[in-house]
C-alpha atoms as a PDB file:
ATOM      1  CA  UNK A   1       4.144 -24.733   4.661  1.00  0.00           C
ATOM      2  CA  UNK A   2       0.179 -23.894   4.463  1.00  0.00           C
ATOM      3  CA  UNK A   3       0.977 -21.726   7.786  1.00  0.00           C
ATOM      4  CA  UNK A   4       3.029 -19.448   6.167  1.00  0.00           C
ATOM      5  CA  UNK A   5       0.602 -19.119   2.465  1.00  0.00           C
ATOM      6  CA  UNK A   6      -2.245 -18.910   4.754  1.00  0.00           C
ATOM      7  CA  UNK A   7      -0.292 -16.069   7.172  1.00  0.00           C
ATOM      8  CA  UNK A   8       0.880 -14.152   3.631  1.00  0.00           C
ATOM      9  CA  UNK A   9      -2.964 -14.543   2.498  1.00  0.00           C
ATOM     10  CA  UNK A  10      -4.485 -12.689   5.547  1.00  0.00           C
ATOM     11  CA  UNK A  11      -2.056  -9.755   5.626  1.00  0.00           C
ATOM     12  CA  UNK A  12      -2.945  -8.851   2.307  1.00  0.00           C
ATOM     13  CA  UNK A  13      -6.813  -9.558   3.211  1.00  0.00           C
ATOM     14  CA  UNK A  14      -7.056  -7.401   5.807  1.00  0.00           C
ATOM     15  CA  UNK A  15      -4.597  -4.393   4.325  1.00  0.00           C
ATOM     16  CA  UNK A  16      -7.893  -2.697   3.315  1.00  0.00           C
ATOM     17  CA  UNK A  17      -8.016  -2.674   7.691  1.00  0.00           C
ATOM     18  CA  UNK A  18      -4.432  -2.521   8.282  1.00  0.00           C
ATOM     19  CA  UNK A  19      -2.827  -0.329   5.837  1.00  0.00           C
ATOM     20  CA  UNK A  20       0.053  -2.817   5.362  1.00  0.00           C
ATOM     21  CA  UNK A  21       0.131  -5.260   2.472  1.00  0.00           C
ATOM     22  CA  UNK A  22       2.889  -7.439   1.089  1.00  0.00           C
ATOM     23  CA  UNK A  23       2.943  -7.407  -3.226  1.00  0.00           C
ATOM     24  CA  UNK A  24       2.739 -11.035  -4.073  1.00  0.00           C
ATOM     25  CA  UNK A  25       5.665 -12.649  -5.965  1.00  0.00           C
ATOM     26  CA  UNK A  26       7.575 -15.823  -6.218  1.00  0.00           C
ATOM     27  CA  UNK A  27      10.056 -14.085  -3.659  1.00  0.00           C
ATOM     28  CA  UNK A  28       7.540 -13.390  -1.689  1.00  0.00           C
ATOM     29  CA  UNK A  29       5.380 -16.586  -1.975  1.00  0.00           C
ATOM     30  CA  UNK A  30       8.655 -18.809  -2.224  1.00  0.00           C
ATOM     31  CA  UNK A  31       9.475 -16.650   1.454  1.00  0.00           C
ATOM     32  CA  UNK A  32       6.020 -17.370   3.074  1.00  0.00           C
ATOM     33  CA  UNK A  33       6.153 -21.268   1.879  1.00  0.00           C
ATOM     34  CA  UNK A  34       9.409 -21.561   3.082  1.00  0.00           C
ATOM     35  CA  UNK A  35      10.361 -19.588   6.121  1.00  0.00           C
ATOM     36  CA  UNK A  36       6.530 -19.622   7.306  1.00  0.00           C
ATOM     37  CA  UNK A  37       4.948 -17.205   9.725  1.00  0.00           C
ATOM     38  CA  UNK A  38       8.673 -16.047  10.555  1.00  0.00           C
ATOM     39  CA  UNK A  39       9.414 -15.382   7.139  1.00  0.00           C
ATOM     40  CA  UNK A  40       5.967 -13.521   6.182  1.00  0.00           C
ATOM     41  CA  UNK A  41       7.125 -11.426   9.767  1.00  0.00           C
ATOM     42  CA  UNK A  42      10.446 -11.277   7.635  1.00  0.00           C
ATOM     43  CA  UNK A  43       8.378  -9.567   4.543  1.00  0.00           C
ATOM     44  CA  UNK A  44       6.343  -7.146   6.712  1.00  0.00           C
ATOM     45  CA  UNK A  45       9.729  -6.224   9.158  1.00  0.00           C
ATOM     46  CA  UNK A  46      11.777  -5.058   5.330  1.00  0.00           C
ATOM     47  CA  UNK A  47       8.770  -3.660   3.979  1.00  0.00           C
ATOM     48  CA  UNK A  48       8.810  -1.360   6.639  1.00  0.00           C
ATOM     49  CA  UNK A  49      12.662  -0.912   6.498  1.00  0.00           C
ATOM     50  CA  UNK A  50      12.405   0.307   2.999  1.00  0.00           C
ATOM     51  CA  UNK A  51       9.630   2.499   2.549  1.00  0.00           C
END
């Protein structure tokens, strides 16, 4: 559980670096908790589908 908060957490850290942040919501959160670092891969993998 803390791998995927703390995974969701450093994306959005280092976007300033990256260019690539996720917007925090309970989807999003309730995704990270759950699924882990596979589901925050989820979250960056249909960010990019839809923009």
């Amino acid at each position: 559980m803390g791998a995927g908060a703390g995974t969701l957490c450093a994306v959005n850290l280092l976007s300033g670096i990256t260019g690539v942040a996720v917007p925090l919501s309970v989807l999003s959160v309730l995704t990270a908790v759950v699924g882990g670092v596979p589901g925050v891969t989820l979250l960056l993998f249909l960010n990019l589908l839809i923009k």
